[in-house]
Protein backbone atom coordinates (compact mmCIF):
# COMPACT_ATOMS: atom_id res chain seq x y z
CA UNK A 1 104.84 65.66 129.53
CA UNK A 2 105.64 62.54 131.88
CA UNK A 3 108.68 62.03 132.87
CA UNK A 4 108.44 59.39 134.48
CA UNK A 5 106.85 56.55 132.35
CA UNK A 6 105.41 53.12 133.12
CA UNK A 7 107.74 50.35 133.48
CA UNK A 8 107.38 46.76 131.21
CA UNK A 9 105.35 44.25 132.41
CA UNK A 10 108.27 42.06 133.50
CA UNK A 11 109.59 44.47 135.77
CA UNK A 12 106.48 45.65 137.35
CA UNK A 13 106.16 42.07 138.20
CA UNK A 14 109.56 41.66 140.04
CA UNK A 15 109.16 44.75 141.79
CA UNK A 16 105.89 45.65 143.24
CA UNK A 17 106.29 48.95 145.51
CA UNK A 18 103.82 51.77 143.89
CA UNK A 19 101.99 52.62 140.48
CA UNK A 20 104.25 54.66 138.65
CA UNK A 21 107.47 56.37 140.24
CA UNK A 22 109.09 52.92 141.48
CA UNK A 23 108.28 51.80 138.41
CA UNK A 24 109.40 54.61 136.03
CA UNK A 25 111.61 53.61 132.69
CA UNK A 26 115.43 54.28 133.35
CA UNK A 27 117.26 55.35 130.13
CA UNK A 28 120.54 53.61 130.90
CA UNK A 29 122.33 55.99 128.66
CA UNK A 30 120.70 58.71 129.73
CA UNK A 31 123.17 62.33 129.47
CA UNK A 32 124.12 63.08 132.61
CA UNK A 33 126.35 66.38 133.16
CA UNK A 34 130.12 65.03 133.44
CA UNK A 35 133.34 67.32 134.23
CA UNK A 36 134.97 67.83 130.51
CA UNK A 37 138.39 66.56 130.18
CA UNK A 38 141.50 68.71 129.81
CA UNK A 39 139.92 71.44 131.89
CA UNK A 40 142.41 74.33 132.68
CA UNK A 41 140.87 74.29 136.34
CA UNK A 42 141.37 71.06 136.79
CA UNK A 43 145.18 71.90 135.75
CA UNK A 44 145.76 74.31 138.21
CA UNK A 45 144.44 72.50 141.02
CA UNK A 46 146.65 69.68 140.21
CA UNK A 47 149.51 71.70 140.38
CA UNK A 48 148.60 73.62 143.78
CA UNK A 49 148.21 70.12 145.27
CA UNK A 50 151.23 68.45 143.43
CA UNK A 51 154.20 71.14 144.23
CA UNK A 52 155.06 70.92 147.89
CA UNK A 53 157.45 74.17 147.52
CA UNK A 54 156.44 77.78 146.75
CA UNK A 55 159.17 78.05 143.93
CA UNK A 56 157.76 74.70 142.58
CA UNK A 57 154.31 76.16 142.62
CA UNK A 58 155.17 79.72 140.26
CA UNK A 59 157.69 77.61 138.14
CA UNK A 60 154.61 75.67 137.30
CA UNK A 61 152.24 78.15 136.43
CA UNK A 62 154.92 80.46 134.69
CA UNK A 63 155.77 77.84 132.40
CA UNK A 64 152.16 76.44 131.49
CA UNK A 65 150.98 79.38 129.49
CA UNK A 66 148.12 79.19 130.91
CA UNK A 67 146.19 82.80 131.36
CA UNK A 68 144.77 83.26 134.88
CA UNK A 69 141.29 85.23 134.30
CA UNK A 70 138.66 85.59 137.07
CA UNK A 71 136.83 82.80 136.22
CA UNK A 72 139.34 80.14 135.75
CA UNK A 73 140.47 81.44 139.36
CA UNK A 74 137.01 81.27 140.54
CA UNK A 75 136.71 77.57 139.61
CA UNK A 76 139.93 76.42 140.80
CA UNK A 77 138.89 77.75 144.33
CA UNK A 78 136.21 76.61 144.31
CA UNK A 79 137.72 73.19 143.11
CA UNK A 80 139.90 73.25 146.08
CA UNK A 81 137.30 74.03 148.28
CA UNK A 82 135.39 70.77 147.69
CA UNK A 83 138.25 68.22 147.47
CA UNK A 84 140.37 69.68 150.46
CA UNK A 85 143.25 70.62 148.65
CA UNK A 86 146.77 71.97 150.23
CA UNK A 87 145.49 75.44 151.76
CA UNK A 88 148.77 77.02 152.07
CA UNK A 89 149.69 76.45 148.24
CA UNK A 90 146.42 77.67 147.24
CA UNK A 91 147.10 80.74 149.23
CA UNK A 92 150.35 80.97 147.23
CA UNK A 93 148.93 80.38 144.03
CA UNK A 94 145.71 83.34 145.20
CA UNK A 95 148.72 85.58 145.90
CA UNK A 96 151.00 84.98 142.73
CA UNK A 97 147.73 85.82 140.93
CA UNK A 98 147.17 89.18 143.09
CA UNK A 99 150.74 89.91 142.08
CA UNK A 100 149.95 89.88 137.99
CA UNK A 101 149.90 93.64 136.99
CA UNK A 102 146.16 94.84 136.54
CA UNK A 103 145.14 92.05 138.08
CA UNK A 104 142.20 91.87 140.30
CA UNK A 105 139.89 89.37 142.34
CA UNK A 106 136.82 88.76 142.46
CA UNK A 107 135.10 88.80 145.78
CA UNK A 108 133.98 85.06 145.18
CA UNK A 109 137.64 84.48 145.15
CA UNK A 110 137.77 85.95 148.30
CA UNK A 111 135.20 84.80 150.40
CA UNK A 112 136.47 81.10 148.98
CA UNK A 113 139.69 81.65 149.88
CA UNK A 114 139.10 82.95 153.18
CA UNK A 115 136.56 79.86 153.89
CA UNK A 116 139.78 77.62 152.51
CA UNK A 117 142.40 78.86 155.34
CA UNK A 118 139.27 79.07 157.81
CA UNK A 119 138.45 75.38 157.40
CA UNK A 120 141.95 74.50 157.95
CA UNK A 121 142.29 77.37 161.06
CA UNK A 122 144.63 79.27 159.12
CA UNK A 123 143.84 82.22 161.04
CA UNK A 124 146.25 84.08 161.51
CA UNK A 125 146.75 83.81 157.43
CA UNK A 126 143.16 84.49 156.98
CA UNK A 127 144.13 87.84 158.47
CA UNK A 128 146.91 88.84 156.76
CA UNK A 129 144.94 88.22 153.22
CA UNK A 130 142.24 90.69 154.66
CA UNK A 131 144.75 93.25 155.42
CA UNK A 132 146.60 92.82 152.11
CA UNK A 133 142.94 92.70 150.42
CA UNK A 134 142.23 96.02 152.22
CA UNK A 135 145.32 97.88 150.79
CA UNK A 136 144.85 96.70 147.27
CA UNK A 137 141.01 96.73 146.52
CA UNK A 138 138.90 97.04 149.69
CA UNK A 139 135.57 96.74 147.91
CA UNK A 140 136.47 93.24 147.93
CA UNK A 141 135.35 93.43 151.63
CA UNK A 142 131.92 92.56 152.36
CA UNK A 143 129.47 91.69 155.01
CA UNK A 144 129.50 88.33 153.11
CA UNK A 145 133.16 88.70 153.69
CA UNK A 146 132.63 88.43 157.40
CA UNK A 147 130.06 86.01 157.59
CA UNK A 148 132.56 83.50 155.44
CA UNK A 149 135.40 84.63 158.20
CA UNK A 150 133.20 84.68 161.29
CA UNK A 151 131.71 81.13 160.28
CA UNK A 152 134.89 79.53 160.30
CA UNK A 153 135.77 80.75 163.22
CA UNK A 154 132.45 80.18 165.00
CA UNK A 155 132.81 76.40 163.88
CA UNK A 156 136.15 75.84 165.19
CA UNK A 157 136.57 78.35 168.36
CA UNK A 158 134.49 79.85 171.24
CA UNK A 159 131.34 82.55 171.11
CA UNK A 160 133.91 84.56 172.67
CA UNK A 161 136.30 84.12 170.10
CA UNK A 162 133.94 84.73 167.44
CA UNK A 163 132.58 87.82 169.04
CA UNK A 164 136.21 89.32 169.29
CA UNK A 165 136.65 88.58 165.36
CA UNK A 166 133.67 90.33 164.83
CA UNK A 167 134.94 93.82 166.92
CA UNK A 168 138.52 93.08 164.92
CA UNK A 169 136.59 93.25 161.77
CA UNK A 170 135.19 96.68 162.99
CA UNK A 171 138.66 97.74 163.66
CA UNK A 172 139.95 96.26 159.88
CA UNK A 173 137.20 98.30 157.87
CA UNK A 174 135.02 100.14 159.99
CA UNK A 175 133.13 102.31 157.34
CA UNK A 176 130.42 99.66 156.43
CA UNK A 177 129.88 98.47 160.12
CA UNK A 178 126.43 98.80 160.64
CA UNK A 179 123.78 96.31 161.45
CA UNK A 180 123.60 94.21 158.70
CA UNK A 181 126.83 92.99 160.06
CA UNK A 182 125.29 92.62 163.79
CA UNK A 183 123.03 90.62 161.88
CA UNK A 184 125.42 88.52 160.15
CA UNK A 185 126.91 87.49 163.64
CA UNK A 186 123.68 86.69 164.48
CA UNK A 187 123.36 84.36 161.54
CA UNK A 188 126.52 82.91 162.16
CA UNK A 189 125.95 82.28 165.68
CA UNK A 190 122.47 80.40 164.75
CA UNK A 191 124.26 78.68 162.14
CA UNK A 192 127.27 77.18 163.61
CA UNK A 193 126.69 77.32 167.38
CA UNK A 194 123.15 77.46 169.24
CA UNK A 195 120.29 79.72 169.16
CA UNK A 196 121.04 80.11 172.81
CA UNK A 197 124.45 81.82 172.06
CA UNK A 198 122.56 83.81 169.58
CA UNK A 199 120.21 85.42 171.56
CA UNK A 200 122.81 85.90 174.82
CA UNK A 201 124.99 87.72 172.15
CA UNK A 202 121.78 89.78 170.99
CA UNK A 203 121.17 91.03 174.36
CA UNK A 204 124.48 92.19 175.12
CA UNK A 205 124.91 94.02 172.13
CA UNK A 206 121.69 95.14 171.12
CA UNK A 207 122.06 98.46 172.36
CA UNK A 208 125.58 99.06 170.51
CA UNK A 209 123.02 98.80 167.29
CA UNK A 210 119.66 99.20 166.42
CA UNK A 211 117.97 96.13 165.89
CA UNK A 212 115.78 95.56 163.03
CA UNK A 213 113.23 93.54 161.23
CA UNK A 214 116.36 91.12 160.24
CA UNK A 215 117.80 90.98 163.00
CA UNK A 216 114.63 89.32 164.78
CA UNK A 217 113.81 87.29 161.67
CA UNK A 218 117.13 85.60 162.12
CA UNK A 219 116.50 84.99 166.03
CA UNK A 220 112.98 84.08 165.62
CA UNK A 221 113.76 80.70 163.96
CA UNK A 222 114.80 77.59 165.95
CA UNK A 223 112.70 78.25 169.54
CA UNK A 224 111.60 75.32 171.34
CA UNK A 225 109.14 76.81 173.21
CA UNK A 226 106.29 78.68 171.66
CA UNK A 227 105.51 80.68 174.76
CA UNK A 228 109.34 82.26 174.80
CA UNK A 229 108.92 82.65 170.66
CA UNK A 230 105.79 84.77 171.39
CA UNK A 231 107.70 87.02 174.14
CA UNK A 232 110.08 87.36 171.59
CA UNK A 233 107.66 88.37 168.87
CA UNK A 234 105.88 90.77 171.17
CA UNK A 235 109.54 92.61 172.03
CA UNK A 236 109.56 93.43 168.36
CA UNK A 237 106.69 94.51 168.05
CA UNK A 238 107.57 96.60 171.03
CA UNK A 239 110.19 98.37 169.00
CA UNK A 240 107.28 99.17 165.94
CA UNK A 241 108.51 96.68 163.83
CA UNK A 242 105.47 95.30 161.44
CA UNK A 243 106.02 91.75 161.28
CA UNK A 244 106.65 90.16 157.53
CA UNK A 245 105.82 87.18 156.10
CA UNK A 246 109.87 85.69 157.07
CA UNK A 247 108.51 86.51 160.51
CA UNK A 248 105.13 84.92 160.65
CA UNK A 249 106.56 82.05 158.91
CA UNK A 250 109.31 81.80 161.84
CA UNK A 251 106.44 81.71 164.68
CA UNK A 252 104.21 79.27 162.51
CA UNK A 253 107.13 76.72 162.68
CA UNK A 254 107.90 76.61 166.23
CA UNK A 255 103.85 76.15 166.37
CA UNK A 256 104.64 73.55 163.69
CA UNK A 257 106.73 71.84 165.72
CA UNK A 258 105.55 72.63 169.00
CA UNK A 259 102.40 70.01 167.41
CA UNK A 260 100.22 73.26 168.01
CA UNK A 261 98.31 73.38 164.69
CA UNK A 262 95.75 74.84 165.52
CA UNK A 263 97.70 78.25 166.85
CA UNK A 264 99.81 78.05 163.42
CA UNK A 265 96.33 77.90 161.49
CA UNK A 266 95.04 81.21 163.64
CA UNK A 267 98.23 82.89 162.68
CA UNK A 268 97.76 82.65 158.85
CA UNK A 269 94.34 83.67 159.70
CA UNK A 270 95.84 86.95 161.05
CA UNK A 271 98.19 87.40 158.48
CA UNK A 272 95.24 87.74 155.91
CA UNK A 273 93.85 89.98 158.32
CA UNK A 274 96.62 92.34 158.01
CA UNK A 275 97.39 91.46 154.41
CA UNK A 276 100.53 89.39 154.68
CA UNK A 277 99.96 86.77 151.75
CA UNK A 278 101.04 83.13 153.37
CA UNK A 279 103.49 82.04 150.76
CA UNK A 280 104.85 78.83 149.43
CA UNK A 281 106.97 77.72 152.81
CA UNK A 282 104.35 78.89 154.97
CA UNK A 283 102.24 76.20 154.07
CA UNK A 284 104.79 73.83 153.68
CA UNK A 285 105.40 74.65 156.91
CA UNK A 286 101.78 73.69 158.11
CA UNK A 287 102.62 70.42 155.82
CA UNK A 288 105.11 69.25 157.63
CA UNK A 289 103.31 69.88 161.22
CA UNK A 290 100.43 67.96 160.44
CA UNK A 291 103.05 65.13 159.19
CA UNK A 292 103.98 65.86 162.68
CA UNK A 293 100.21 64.81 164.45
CA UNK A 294 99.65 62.03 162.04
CA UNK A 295 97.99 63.76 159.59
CA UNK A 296 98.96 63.29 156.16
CA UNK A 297 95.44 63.02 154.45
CA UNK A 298 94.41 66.40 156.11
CA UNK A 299 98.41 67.59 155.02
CA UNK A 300 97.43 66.63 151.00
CA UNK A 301 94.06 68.71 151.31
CA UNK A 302 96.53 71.94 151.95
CA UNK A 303 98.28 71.06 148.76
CA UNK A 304 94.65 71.98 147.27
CA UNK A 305 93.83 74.63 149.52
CA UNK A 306 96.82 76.90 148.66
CA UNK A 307 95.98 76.53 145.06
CA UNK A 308 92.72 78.31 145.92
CA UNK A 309 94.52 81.46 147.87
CA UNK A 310 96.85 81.73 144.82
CA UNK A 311 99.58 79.83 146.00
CA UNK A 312 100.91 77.00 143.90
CA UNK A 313 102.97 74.37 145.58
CA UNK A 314 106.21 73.89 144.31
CA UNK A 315 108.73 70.19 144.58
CA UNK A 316 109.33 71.56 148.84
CA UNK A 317 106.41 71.38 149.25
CA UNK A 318 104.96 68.10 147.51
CA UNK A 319 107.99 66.97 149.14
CA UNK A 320 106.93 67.58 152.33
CA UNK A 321 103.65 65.94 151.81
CA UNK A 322 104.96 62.81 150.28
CA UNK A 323 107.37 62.72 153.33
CA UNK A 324 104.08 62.23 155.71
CA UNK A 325 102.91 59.06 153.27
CA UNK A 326 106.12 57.43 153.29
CA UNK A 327 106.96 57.77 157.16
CA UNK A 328 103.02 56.64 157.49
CA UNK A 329 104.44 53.25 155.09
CA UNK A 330 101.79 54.55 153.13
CA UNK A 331 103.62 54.41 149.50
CA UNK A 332 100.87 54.01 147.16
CA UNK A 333 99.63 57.33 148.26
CA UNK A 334 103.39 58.89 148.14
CA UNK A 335 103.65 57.54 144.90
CA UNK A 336 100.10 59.52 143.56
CA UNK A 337 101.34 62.45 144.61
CA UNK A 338 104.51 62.31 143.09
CA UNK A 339 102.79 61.18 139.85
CA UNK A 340 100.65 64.92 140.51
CA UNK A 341 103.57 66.76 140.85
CA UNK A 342 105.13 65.97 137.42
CA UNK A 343 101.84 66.33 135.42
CA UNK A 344 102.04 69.80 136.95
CA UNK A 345 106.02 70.27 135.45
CA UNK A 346 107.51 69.73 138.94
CA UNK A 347 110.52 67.71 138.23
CA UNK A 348 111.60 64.75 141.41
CA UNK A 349 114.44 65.88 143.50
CA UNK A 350 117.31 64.30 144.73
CA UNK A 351 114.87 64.73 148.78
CA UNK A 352 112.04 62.90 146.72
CA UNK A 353 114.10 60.11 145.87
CA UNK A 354 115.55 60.37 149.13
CA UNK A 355 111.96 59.71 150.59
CA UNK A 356 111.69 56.89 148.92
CA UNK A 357 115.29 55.20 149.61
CA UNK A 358 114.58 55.94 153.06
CA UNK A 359 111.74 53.66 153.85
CA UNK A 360 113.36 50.65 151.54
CA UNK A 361 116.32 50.92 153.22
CA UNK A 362 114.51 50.10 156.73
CA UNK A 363 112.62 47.43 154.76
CA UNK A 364 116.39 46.20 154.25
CA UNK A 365 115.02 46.09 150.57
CA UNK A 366 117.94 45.58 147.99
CA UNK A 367 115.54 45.09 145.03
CA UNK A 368 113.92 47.96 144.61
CA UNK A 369 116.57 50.38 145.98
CA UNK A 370 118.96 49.33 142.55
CA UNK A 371 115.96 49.90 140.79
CA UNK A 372 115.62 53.14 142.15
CA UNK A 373 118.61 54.05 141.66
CA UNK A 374 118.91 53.23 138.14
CA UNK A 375 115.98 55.01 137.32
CA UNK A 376 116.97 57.93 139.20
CA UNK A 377 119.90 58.29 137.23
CA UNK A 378 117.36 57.61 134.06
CA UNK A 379 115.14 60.56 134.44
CA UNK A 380 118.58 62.52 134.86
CA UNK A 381 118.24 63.31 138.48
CA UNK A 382 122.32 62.99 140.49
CA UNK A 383 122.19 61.21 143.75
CA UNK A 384 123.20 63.13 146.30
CA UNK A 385 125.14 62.30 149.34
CA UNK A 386 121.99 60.94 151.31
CA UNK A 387 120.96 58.72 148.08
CA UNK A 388 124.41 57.89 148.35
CA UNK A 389 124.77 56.66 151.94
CA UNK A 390 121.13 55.03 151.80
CA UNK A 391 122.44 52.78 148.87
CA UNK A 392 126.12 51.86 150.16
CA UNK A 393 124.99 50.91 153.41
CA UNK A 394 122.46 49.06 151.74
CA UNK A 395 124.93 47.24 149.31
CA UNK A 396 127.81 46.52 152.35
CA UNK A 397 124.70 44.76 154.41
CA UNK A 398 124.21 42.72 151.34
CA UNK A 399 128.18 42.06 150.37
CA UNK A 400 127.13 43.58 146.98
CA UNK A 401 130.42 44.30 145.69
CA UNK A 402 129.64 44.57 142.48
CA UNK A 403 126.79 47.09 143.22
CA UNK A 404 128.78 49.50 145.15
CA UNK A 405 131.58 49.90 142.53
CA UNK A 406 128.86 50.29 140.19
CA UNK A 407 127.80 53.31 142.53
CA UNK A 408 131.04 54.87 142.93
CA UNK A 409 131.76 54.42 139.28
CA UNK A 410 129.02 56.50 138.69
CA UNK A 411 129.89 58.98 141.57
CA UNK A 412 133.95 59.57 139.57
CA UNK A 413 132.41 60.56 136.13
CA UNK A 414 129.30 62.27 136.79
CA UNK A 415 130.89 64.29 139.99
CA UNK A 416 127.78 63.73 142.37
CA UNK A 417 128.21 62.31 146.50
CA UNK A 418 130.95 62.62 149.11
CA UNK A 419 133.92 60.85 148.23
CA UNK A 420 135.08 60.90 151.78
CA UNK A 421 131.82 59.44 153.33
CA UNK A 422 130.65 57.13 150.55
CA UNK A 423 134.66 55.64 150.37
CA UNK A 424 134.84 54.89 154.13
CA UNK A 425 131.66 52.39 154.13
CA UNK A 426 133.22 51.08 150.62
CA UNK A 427 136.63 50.81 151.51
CA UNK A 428 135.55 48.98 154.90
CA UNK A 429 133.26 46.39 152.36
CA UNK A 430 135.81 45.90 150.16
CA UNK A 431 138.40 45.04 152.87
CA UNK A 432 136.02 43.00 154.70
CA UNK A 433 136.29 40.69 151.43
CA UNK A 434 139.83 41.21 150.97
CA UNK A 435 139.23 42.99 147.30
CA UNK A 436 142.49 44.37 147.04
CA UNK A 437 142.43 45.27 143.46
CA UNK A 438 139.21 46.88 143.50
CA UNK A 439 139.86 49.04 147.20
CA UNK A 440 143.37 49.87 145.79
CA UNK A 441 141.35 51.12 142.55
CA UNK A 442 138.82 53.43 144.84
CA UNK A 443 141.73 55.01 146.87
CA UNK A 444 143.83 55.45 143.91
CA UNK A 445 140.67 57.76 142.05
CA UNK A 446 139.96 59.23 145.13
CA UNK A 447 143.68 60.61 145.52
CA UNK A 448 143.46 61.77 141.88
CA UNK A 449 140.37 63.24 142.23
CA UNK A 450 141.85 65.50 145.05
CA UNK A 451 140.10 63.91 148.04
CA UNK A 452 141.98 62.29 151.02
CA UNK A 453 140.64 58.98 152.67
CA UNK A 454 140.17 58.52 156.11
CA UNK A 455 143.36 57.46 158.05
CA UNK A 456 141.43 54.17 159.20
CA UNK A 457 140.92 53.10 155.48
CA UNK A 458 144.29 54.11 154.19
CA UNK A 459 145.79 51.97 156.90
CA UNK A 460 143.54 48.95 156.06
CA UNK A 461 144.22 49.23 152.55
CA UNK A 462 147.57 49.23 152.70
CA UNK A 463 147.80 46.51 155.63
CA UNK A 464 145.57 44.17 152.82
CA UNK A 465 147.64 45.35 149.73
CA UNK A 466 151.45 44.35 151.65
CA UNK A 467 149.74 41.16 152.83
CA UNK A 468 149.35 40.44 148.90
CA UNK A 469 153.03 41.36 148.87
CA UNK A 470 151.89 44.44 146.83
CA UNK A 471 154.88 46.74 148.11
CA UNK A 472 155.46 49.07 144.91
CA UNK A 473 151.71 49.43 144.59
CA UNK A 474 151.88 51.17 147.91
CA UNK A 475 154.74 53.15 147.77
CA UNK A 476 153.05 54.20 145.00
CA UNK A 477 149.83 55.62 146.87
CA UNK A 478 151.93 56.71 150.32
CA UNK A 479 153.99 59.33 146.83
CA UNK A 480 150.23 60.24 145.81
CA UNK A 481 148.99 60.98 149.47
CA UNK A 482 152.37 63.35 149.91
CA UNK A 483 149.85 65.95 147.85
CA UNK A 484 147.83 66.47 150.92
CA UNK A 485 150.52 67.69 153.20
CA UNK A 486 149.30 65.64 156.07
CA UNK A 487 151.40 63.05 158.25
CA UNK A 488 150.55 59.84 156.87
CA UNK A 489 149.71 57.04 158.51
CA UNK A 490 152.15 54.04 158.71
């Protein structure tokens, strides 16, 4: 069944982009997922952020009755995690929880924890918790452990410091060292610094382990050059490792990308020959390369020929040929596909829409973006933070006040977008046209929601709101920022 149906006459004549998915109904009160109300997570995490003492903190949850089980701690984390709330409180409130008789963690509680104190370089606490975690219940202590501890570190510190967390972690729980954790440096390293570091700190510990398909698998990925990917590929094969299909999908991308199609199509010829099945991404893969050259009509004809090996493309990889149509302006033929992708069930993703927004946003067209984005929301698709900068950019060009509240109306009660990056661009509108009542309404949900604004919109805020001799009204915030434990700006 359709999803996406045809729009009235009226607006098919006000907005004339494509056939069928710029002009698809929106149900305006469509059900979109919302965060319920009275939530005992949501509780908890206003208590961690609201007591600035530890004392203040237990009192609290002592005298709220509320039971702490694994899961209500697992979503308070995890709350935490994605509004920046006080790290050292949550620590306190991880450890009164550890200190409940019988009481154990989960390792998600862990691993979010650990990412918490990382994010905030809270190492040396990040340290103690393992130690503690190791006397208590060490099977909380994972590779996945590491990778969490080492990719904090990694994005805040020096390879060399990263490298000499990863030999403390031997030193902390040496039993399970083995080289699924020299692969998760590895991983880390790729992730957070360069490939470059990655492969320096491969050769001069590769001999301390023993490399294995994984291991090359992660380095594969990312080359530049094809000719150093191949030398690469051979030394593995060197060691009488059988490539996979992760591998041959690795070298076809660098081909990919190297615009050397024609290699990448030789190399699925030789997987065959050894019976490695090309999957899903490989061909995506070969999708996006010939995107690459200028090919999109030869890029659509894969979408067909994978169907005949077996291989059924999924929303990646329509994606990836709709992608080719739009950067070629080509939108009618973008739109087709889409329209193919949902008679086959494939439900639009937030990166289709994204596709889409793209291209009217360098068209500077205001138009058909709302009516995008209403109709995204319609077929119950959330924005995400792309759809989200495409459109406020769009709507502070434009001075479209009213638009932009609309969008970060929606953003509060259906819990989709970056509060942080969404309210700098809105904040800066709103200021721009001295709406005081409306950028001292943002700030004030975005404090409550557990999110801290920039200091360069808190400051203009407040400079507009004592210029309208609004002095309680920012007391007010400057007692709602104190949650954040942060110097604030004057």
């Amino acid at each position: 069944m359709m999803i996406l149906k045809p729009l009235s006459s009226h607006h098919v004549s006000n907005f004339r982009l494509s056939v069928s998915f710029l002009h698809s109904v929106a149900l305006s009160d469509a059900k979109v997922p919302v965060e319920e109300e009275g939530d005992d997570a949501e509780t908890v995490f206003r208590m961690i952020n609201g007591s600035n003492l530890q004392v203040e903190l237990k009192e609290s949850l002592s005298s709220s009755g509320i039971h702490l089980s694994k899961d209500l701690i697992d979503r308070v984390l995890k709350r935490v995690r994605f509004s920046h709330g006080n790290p050292i409180q949550t620590l306190e409130f991880y450890r009164y929880a550890s200190a409940i008789r019988g009481f154990y963690h989960s390792s998600f509680s862990l691993d979010t924890m650990l990412y918490i104190l990382g994010r905030n370089r809270k190492f040396d606490q990040i340290w103690e918790l393992l130690i503690e975690t190791k006397r208590k219940d060490r099977s909380l202590i994972s590779p996945r452990t590491m990778q969490v501890v080492l990719g904090r570190v990694a994005k805040l510190c020096s390879v060399r410091q990263t490298v000499e967390s990863f030999w403390k972690f031997k030193r902390l729980v040496p039993d399970f060292f083995d080289t699924a954790c020299f692969n998760a440096l590895l991983r880390t390293l790729c992730q957070e610094k360069s490939m470059t570091d990655a492969r320096n700190v491969y050769h001069s510990l590769k001999h301390q382990f023993q490399p294995d398909l994984q291991t090359f698998n992660i380095l594969l990925s990312g080359w530049k050059s094809s000719e150093e990917a191949e030398a690469f590929f051979e030394e593995m094969k060197g060691k009488g490792l059988k490539p996979d299909v992760v591998t041959y999908n690795s070298l076809i991308d660098v081909y990919c990308k190297d615009r050397e199609i024609e290699k990448a199509y030789k190399l699925i010829d030789k997987m065959r020959e050894e019976e490695e099945t090309p999957d899903v991404i490989t061909y995506t893969t070969v999708i996006g390369g010939l995107g690459l050259i200028g090919q999109p009509d030869k890029a659509r004809e894969v979408l067909k020929e994978m169907k005949e090996y077996g291989c059924y493309p999924d929303v990646a990889a329509y994606n990836a040929a709709i992608r080719n149509f739009c950067i070629a302006r080509r939108l009618g033929d973008a739109d087709k596909l889409v329209d193919e992708m949902v008679k086959k069930g494939l439900s639009p993703n937030a990166t289709t829409y994204n596709l889409f927004f793209r291209v009217l946003s360098l068209a500077n067209d205001l138009g058909r973006s709302w009516e995008l984005y209403v109709r995204m929301l319609g077929n119950e698709c959330l924005p995400n933070t792309q759809s989200c900068m495409f459109l406020i950019k769009m709507f502070k060009r434009h001075e479209k006040v009213d638009m932009a509240m609309r969008l970060w109306e929606d953003m509060v009660v259906k819990g989709f977008g970056s509060y942080s990056l969404v309210s700098d661009v809105l904040l800066d509108l709103l200021c721009d046209l001295a709406k005081v009542e409306e950028a001292e309404k943002c700030l004030l949900e975005m404090v409550e929601k557990g999110h801290r604004p920039s200091n360069v919109s808190f400051k203009r805020i407040k400079l507009l709101m004592e210029l309208a001799n609004k002095h309680d009204e920012v007391n007010n915030l400057i007692q709602k920022m104190a949650i954040f434990s942060t110097e604030i700006p004057r």
